[in-house]
C-alpha atoms as a PDB file:
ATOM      1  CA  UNK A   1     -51.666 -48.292 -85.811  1.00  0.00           C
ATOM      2  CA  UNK A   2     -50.349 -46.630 -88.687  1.00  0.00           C
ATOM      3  CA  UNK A   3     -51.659 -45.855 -92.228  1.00  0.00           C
ATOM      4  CA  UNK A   4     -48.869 -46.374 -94.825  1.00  0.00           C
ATOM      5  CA  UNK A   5     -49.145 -46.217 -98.777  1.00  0.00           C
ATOM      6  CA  UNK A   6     -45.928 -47.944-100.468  1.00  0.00           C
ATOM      7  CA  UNK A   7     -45.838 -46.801-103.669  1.00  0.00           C
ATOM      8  CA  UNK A   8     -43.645 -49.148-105.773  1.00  0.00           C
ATOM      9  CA  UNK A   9     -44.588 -52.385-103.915  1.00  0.00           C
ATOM     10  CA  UNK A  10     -42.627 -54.584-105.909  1.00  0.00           C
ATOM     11  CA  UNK A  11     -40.324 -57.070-104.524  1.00  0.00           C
ATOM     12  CA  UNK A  12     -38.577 -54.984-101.660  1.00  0.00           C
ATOM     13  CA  UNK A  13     -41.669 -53.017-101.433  1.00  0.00           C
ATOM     14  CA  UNK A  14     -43.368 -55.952-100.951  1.00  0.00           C
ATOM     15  CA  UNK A  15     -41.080 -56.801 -98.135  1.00  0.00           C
ATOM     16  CA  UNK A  16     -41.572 -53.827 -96.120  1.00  0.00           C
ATOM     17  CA  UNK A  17     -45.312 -53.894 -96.603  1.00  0.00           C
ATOM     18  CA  UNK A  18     -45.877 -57.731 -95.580  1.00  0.00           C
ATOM     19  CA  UNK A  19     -44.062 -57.017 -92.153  1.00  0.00           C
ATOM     20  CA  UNK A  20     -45.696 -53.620 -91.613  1.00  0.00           C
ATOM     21  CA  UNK A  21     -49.302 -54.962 -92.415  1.00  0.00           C
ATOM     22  CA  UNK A  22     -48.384 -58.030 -89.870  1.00  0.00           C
ATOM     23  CA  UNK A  23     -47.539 -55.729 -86.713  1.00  0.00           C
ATOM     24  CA  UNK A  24     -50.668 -54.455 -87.290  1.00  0.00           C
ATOM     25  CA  UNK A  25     -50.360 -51.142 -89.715  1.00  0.00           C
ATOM     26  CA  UNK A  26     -52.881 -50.627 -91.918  1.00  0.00           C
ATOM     27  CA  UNK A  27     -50.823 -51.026 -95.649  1.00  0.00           C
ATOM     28  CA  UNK A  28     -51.721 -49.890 -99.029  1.00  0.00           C
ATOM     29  CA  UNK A  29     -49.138 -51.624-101.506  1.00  0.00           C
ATOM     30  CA  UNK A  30     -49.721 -49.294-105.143  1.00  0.00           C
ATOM     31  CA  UNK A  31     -48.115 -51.525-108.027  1.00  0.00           C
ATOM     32  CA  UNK A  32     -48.290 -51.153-111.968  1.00  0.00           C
ATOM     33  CA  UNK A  33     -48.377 -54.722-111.746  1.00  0.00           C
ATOM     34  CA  UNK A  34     -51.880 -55.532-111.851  1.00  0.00           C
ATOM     35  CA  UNK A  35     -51.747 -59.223-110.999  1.00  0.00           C
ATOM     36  CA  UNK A  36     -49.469 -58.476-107.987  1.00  0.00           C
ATOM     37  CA  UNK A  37     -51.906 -56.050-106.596  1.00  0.00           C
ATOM     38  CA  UNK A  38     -54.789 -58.032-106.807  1.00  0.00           C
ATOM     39  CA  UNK A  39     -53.427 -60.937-105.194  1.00  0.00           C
ATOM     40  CA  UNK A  40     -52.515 -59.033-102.783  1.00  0.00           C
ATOM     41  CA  UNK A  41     -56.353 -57.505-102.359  1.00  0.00           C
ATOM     42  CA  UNK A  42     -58.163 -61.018-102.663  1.00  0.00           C
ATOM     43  CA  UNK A  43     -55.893 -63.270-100.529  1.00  0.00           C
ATOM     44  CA  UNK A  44     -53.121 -61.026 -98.556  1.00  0.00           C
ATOM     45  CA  UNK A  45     -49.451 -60.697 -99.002  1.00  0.00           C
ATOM     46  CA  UNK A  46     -47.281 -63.669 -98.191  1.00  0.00           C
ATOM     47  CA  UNK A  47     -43.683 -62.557 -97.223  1.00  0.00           C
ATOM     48  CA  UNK A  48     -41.510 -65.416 -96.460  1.00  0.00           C
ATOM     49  CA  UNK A  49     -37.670 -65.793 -95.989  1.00  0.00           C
ATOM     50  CA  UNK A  50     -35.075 -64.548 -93.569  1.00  0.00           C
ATOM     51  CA  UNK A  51     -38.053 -62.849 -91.564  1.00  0.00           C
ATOM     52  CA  UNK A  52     -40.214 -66.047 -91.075  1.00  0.00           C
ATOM     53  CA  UNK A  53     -43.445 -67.001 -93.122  1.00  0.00           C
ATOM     54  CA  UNK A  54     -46.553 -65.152 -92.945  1.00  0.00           C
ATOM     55  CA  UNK A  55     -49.523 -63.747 -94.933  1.00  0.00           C
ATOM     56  CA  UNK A  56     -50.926 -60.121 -94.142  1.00  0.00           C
ATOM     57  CA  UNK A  57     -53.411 -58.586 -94.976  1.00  0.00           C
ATOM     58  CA  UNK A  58     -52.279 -55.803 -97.291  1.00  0.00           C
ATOM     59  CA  UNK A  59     -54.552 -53.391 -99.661  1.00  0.00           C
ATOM     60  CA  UNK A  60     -53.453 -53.919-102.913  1.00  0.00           C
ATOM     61  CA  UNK A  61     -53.657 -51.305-105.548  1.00  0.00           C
ATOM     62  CA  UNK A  62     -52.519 -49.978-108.775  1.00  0.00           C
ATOM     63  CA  UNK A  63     -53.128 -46.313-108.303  1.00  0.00           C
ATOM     64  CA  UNK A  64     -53.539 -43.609-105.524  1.00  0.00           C
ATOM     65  CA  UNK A  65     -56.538 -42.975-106.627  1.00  0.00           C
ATOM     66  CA  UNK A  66     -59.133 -43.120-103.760  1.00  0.00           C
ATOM     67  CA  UNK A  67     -56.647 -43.854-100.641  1.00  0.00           C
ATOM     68  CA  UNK A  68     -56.636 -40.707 -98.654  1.00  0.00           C
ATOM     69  CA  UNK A  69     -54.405 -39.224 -96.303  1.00  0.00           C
ATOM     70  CA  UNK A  70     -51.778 -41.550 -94.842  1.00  0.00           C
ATOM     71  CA  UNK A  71     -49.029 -41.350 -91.878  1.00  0.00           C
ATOM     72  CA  UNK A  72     -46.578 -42.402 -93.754  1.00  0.00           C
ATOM     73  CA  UNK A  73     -45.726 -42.541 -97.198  1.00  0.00           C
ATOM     74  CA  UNK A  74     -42.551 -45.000 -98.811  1.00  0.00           C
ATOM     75  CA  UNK A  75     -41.637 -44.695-102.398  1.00  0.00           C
ATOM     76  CA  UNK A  76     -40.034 -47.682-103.390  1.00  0.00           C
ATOM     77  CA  UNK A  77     -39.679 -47.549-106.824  1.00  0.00           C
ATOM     78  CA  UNK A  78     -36.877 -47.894-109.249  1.00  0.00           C
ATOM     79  CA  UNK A  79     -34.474 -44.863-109.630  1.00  0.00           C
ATOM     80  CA  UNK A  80     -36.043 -44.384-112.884  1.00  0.00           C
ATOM     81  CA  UNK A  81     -39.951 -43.996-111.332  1.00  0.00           C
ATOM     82  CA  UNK A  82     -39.368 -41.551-108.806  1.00  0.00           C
ATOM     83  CA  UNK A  83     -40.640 -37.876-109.959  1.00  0.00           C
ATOM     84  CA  UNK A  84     -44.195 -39.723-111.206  1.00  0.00           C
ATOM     85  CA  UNK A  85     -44.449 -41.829-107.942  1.00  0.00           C
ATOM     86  CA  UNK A  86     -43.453 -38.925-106.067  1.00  0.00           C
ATOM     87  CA  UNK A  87     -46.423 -37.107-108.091  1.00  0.00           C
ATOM     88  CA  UNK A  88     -48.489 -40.190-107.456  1.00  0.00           C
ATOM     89  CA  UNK A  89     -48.139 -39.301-103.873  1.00  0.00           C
ATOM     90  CA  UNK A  90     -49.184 -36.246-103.475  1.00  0.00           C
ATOM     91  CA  UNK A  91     -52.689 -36.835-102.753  1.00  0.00           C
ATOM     92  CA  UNK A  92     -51.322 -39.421-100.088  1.00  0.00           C
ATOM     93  CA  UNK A  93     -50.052 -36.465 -97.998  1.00  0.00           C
ATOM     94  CA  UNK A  94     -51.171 -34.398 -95.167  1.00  0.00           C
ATOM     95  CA  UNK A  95     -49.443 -31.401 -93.240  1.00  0.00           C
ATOM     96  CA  UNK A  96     -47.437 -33.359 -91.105  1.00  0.00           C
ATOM     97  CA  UNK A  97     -47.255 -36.810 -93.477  1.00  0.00           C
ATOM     98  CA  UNK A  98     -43.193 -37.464 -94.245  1.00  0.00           C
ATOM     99  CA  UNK A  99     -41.911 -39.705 -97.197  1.00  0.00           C
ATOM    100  CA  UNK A 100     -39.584 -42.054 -97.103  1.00  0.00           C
ATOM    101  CA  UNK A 101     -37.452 -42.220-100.525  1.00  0.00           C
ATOM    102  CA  UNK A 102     -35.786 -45.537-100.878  1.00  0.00           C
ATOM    103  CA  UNK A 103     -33.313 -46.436-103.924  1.00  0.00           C
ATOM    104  CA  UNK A 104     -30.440 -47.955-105.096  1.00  0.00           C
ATOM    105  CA  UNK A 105     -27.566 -45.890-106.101  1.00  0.00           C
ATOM    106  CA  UNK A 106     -27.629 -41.893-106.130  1.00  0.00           C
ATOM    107  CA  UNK A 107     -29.798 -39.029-107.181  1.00  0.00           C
ATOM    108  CA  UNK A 108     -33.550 -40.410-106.376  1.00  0.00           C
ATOM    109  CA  UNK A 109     -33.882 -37.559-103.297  1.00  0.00           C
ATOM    110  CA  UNK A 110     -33.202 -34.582-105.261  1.00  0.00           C
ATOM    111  CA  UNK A 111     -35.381 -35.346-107.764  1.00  0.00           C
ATOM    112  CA  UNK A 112     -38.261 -36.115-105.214  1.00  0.00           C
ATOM    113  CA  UNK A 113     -37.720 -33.421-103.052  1.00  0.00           C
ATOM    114  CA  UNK A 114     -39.076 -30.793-105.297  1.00  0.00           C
ATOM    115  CA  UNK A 115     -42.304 -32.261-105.627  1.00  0.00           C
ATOM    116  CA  UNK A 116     -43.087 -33.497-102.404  1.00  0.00           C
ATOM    117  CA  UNK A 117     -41.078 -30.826-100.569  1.00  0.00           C
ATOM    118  CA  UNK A 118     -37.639 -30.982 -99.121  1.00  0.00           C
ATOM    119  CA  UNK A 119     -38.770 -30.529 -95.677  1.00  0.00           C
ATOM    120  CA  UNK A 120     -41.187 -33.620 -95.473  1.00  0.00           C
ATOM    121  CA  UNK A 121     -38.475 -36.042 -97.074  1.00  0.00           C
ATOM    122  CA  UNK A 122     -36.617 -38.834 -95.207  1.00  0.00           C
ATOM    123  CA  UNK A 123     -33.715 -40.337 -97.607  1.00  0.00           C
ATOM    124  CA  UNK A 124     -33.937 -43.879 -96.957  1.00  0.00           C
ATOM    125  CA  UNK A 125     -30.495 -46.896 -97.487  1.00  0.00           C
ATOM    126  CA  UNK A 126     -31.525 -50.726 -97.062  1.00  0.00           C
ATOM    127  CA  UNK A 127     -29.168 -53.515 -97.404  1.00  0.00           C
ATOM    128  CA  UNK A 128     -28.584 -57.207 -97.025  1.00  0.00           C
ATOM    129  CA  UNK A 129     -32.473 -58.099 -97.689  1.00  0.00           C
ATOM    130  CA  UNK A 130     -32.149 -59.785-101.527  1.00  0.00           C
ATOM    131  CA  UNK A 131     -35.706 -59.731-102.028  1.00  0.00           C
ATOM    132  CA  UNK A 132     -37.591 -61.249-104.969  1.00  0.00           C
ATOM    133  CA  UNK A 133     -41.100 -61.809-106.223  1.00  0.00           C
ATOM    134  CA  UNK A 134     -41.624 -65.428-106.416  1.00  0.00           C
ATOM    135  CA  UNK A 135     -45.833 -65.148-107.818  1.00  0.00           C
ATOM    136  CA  UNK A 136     -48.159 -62.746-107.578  1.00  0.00           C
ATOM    137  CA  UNK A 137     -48.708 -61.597-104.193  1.00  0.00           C
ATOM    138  CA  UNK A 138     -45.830 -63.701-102.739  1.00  0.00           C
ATOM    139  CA  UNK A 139     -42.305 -61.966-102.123  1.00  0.00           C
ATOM    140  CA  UNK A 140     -39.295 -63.629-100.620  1.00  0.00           C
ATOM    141  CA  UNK A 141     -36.488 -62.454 -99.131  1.00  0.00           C
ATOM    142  CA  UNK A 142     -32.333 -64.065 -98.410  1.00  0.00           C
ATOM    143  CA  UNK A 143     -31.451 -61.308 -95.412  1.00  0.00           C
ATOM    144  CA  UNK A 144     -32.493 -58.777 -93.259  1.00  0.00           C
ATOM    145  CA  UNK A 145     -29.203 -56.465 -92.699  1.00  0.00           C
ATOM    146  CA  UNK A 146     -29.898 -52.959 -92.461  1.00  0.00           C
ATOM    147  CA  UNK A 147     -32.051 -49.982 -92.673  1.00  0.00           C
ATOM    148  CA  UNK A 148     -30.804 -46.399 -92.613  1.00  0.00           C
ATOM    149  CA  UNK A 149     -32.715 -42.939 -92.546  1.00  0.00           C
ATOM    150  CA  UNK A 150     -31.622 -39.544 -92.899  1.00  0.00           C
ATOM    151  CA  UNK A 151     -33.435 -36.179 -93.134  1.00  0.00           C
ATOM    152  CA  UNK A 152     -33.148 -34.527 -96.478  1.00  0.00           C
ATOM    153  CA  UNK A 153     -33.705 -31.025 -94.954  1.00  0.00           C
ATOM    154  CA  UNK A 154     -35.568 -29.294 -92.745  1.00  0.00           C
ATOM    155  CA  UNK A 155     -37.604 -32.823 -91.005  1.00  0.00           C
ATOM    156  CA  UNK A 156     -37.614 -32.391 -87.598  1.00  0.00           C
ATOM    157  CA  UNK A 157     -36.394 -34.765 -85.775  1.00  0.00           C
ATOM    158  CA  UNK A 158     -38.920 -36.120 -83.622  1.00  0.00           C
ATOM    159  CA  UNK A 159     -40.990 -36.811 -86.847  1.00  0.00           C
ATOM    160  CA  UNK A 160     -37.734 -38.450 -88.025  1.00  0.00           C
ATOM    161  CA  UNK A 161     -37.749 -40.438 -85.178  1.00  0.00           C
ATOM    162  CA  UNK A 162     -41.321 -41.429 -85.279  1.00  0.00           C
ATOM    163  CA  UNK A 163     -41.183 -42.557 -89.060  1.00  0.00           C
ATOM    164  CA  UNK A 164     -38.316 -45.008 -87.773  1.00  0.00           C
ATOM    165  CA  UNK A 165     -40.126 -46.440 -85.228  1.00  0.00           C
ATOM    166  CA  UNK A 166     -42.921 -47.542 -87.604  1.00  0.00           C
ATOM    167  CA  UNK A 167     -40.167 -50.023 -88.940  1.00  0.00           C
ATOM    168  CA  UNK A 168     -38.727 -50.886 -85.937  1.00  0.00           C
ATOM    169  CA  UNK A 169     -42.183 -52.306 -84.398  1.00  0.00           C
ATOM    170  CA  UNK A 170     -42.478 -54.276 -87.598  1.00  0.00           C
ATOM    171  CA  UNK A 171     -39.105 -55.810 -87.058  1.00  0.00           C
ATOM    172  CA  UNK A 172     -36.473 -53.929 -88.874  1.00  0.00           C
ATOM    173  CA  UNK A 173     -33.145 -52.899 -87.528  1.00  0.00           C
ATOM    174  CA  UNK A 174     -33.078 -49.498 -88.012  1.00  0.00           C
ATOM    175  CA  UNK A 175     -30.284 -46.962 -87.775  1.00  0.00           C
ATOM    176  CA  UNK A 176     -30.847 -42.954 -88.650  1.00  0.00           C
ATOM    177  CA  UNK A 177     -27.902 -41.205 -89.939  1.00  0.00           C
ATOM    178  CA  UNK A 178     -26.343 -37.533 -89.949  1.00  0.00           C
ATOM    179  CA  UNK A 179     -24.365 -37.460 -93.174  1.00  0.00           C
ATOM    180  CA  UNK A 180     -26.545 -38.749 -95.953  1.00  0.00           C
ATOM    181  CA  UNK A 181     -23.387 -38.573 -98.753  1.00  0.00           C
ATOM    182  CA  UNK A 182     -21.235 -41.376 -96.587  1.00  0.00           C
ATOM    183  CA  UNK A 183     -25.026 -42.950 -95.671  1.00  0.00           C
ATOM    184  CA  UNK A 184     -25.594 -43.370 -99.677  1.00  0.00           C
ATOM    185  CA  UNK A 185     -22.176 -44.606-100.339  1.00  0.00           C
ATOM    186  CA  UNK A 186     -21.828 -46.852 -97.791  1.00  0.00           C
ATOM    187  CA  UNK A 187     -24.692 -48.948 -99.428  1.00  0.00           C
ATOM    188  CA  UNK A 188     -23.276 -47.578-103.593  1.00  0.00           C
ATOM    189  CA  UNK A 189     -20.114 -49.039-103.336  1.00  0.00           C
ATOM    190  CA  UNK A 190     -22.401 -52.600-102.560  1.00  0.00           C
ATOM    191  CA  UNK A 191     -24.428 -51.965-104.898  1.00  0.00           C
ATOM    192  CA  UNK A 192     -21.929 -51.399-107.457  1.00  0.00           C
ATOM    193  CA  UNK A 193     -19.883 -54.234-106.817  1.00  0.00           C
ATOM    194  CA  UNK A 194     -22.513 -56.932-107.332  1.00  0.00           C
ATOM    195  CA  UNK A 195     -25.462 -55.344-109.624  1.00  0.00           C
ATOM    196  CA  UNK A 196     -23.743 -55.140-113.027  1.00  0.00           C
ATOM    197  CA  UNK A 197     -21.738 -58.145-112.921  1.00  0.00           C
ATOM    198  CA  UNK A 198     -24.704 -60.497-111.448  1.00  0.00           C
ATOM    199  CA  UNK A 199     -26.583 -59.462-114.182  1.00  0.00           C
ATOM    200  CA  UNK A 200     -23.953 -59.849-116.843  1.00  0.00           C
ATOM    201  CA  UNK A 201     -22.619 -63.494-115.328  1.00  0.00           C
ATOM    202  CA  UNK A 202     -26.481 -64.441-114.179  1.00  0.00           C
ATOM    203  CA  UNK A 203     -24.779 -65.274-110.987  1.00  0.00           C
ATOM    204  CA  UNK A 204     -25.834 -64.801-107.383  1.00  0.00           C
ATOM    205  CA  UNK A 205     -23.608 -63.035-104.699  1.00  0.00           C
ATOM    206  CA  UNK A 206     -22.337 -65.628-103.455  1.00  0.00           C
ATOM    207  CA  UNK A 207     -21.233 -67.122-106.744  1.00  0.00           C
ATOM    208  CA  UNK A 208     -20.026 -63.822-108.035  1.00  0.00           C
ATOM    209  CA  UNK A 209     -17.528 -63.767-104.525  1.00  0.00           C
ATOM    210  CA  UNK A 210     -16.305 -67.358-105.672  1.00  0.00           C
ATOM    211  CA  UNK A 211     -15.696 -67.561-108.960  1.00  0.00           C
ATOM    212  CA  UNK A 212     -12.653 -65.838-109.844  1.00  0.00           C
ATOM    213  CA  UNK A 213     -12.875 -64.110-113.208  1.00  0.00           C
ATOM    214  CA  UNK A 214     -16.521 -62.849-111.957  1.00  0.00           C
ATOM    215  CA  UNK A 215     -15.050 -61.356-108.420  1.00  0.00           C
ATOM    216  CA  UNK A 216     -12.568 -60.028-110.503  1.00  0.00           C
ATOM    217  CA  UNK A 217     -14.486 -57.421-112.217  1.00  0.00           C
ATOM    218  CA  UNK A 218     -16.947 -57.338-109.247  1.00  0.00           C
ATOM    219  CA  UNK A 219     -13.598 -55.751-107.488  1.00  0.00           C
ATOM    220  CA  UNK A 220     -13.037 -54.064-109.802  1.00  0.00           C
ATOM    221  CA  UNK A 221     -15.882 -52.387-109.819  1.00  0.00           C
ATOM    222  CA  UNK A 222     -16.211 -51.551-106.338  1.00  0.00           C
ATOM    223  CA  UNK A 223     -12.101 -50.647-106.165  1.00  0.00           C
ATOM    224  CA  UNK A 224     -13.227 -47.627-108.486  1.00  0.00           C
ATOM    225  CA  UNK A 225     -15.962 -46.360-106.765  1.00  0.00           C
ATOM    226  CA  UNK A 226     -13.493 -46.154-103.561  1.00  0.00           C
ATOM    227  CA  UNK A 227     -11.526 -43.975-105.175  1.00  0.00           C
ATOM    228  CA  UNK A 228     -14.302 -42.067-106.893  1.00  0.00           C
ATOM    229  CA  UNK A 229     -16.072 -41.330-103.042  1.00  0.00           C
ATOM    230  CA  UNK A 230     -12.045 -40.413-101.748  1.00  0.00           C
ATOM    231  CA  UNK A 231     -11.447 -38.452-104.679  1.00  0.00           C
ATOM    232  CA  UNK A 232     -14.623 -36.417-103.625  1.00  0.00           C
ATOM    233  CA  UNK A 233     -13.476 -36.510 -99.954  1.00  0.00           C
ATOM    234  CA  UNK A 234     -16.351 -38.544 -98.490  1.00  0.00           C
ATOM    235  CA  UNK A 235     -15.342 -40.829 -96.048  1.00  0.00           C
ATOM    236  CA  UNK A 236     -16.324 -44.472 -95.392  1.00  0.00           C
ATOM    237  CA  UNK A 237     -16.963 -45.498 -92.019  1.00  0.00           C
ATOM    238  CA  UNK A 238     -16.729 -49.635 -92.727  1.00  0.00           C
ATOM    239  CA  UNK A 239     -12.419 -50.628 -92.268  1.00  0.00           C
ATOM    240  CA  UNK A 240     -10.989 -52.071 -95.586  1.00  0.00           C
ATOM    241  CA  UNK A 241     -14.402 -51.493 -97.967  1.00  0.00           C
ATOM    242  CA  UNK A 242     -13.392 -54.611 -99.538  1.00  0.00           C
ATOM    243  CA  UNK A 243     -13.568 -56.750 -96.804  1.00  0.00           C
ATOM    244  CA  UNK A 244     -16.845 -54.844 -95.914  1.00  0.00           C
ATOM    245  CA  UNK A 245     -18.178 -55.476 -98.767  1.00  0.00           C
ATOM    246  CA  UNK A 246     -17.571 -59.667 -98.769  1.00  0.00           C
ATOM    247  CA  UNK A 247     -18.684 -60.114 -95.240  1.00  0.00           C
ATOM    248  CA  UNK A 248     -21.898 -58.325 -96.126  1.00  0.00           C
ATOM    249  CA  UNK A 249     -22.324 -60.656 -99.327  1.00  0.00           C
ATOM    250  CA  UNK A 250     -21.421 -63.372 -97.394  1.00  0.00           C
ATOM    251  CA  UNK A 251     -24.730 -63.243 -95.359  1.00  0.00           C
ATOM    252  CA  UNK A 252     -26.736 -63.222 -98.791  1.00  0.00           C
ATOM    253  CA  UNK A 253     -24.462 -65.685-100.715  1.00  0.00           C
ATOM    254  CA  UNK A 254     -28.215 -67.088-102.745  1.00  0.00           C
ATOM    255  CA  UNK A 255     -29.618 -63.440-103.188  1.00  0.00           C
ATOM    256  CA  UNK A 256     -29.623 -62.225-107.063  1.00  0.00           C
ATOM    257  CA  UNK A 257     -29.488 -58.665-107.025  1.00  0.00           C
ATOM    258  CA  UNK A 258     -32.492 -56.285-108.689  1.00  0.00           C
ATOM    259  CA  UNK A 259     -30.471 -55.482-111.916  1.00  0.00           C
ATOM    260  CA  UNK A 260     -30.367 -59.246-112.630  1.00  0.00           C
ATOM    261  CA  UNK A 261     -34.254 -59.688-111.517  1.00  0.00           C
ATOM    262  CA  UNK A 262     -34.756 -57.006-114.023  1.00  0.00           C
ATOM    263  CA  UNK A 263     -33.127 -58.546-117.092  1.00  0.00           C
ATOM    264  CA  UNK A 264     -34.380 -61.485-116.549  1.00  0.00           C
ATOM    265  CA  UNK A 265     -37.753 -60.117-116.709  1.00  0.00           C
ATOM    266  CA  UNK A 266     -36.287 -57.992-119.961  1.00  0.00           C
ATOM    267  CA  UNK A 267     -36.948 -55.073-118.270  1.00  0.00           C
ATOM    268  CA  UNK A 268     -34.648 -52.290-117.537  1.00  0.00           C
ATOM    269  CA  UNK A 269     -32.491 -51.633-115.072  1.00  0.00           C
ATOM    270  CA  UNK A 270     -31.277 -48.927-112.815  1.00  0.00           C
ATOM    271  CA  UNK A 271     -27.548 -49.112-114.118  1.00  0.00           C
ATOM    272  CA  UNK A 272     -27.291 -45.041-114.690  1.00  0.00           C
ATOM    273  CA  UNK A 273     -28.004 -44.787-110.963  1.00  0.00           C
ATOM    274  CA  UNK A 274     -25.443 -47.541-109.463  1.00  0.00           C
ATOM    275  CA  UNK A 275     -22.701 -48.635-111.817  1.00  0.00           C
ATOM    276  CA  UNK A 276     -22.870 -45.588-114.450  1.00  0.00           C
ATOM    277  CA  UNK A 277     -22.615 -43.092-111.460  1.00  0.00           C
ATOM    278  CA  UNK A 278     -19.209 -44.089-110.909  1.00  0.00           C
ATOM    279  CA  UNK A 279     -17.820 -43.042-114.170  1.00  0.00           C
ATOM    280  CA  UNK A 280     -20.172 -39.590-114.223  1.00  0.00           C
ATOM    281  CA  UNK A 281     -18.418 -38.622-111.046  1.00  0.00           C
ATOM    282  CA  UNK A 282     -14.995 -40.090-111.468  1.00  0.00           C
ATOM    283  CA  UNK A 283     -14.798 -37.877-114.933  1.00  0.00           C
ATOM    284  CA  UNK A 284     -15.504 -35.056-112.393  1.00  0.00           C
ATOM    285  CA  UNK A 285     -12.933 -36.330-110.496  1.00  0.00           C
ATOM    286  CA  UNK A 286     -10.363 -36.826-112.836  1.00  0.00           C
ATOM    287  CA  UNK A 287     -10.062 -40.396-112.500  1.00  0.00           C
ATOM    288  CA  UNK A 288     -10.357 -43.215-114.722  1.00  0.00           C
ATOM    289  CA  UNK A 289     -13.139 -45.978-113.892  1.00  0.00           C
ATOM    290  CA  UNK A 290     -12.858 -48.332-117.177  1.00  0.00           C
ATOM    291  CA  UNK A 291     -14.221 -51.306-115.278  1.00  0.00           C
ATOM    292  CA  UNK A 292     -17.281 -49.988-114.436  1.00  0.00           C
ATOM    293  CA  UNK A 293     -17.496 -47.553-117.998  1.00  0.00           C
ATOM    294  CA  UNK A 294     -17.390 -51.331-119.242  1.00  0.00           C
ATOM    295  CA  UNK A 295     -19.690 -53.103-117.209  1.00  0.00           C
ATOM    296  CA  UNK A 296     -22.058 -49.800-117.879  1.00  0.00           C
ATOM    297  CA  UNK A 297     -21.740 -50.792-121.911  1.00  0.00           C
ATOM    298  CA  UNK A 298     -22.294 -53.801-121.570  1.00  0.00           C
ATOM    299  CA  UNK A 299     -25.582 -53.953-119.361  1.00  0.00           C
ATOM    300  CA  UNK A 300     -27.158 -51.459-122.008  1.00  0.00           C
ATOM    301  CA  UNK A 301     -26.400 -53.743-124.853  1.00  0.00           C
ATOM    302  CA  UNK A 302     -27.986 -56.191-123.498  1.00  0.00           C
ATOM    303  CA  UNK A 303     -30.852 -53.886-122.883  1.00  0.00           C
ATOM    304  CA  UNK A 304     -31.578 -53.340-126.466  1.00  0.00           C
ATOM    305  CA  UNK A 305     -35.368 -53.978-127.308  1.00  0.00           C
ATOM    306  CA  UNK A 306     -36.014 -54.532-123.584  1.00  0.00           C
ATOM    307  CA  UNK A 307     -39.635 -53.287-122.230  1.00  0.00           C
ATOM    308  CA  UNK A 308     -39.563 -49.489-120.323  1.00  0.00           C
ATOM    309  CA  UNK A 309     -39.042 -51.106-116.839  1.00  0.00           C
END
């Protein structure tokens, strides 16, 4: 049995800590959310969807105050949260304890690695879940496609290896990766299709891939960031990226990704780190990415007067 802190247990936090606590790991899910955590302390974590239906016991908290050393370590914030969760953490750590980074879109690792240290950091890609928060201490989730890990530097690989296997014996499918760039963009260019224009249409994916004015800028979207990554010479191991991209959205057709969870909580998203990347880098790049430059507008607009996130 494992001790795990996962700091950021919102709704995909949530996830990974109801399925860890129910192989048996002893889980500590820290949350801002006060309600969430002590639902989660007086009557366990229920985690129900593509996974099955359960309720685990799961430590809730809204600090790191007072939890000790732990074996493992996941921050699962937004992009945004990172450096203080990752500061958060450090009492969580012992010589050998790694941390696992997971985020949408790009830049989360380098600014955790400094704190935490480079060689202790696993960069962590998840996909096809479409987890939500449904009450406090209640998370659902649509899927249950992928998990990916990848050494930042210097991890060695049997502690890699280890880390993984936590997941694995609490049911993930997990795969570790060499080249964290096309491991990151792999899961971006998904990200970036459906995250700005769910939350501008208030669609789900699977509405988004139907209706055809939606898809349209959804394409468009993702069309650009293809370019952006081959501009940059990273190369996509997943056949026509467009096709890629439908069949994975076709096995979460009801999910409504994070971005759109966020406004409709009137809360802030993470659209710097997913759709605004695309235009930071394509300017590098030399290439025009007006779809997503408008998308990018648009989502901040609407984020006018919203709460810090």
């Amino acid at each position: 049995m494992a001790r795990i802190a996962i700091v950021g247990c919102g709704a995909m936090g949530s996830v990974y800590a109801g399925l860890m606590a129910d192989a048996g790991h002893e889980v500590f899910g820290v949350t801002l959310w006060a309600d969430h955590a002590q639902a989660m302390e007086r009557h366990g974590l229920r985690v129900e969807g593509a996974s099955g239906d359960r309720i685990a016991r799961v430590h809730g908290r809204v600090s790191t105050d007072g939890i000790g050393v732990c074996d493992l370590v996941i921050i699962a914030t937004k992009a945004f949260d990172v450096q203080s969760a990752a500061q958060a953490s450090l009492p969580l750590l012992g010589p050998e304890t790694p941390v696992q980074t997971i985020q949408n879109g790009l830049g989360s690792a380098d600014l955790v690695a400094p704190i935490v240290g480079a060689d202790r950091l696993v960069v962590g890609v998840v996909g096809g879940f479409g987890a939500s928060l449904r009450a406090p201490g209640h998370a659902h989730h649509n899927g249950m496609e992928m998990i990916r890990f990848l050494a930042y530097a210097g991890l060695p690989r049997k502690r890699l290896e280890a880390s993984a296997r936590i997941w694995e014996q609490s049911g993930f499918k997990v795969l570790l990766f060499e080249d964290i760039t096309r491991m990151i963009w792999e899961k971006l260019i998904m990200n970036v299709t459906f995250s700005g224009t769910s939350c501008l249409t208030g669609m789900t994916i699977g509405e988004v891939m139907a209706e055809p004015n939606a898809w349209r800028v959804a394409r468009g979207c993702a069309e650009e960031a293809v370019a952006v990554a081959g501009a940059l010479g990273i190369k996509l191991d997943v056949g026509d990226p467009i096709q890629h991209i439908r069949a994975l959205g076709g096995k979460i057709p009801n999910a409504r990704p994070s971005m759109l969870l966020d406004h409709l909580a009137r809360q802030r998203s993470e659209i710097d780190f997913i759709n605004g990347s695309i235009p930071r880098l394509g300017a590098q790049a030399g290439l025009a990415t007006p779809v997503n430059q408008t998308v990018v507008a648009l989502v901040k607009a609407r984020e006018t007067g919203f709460g810090p996130g």
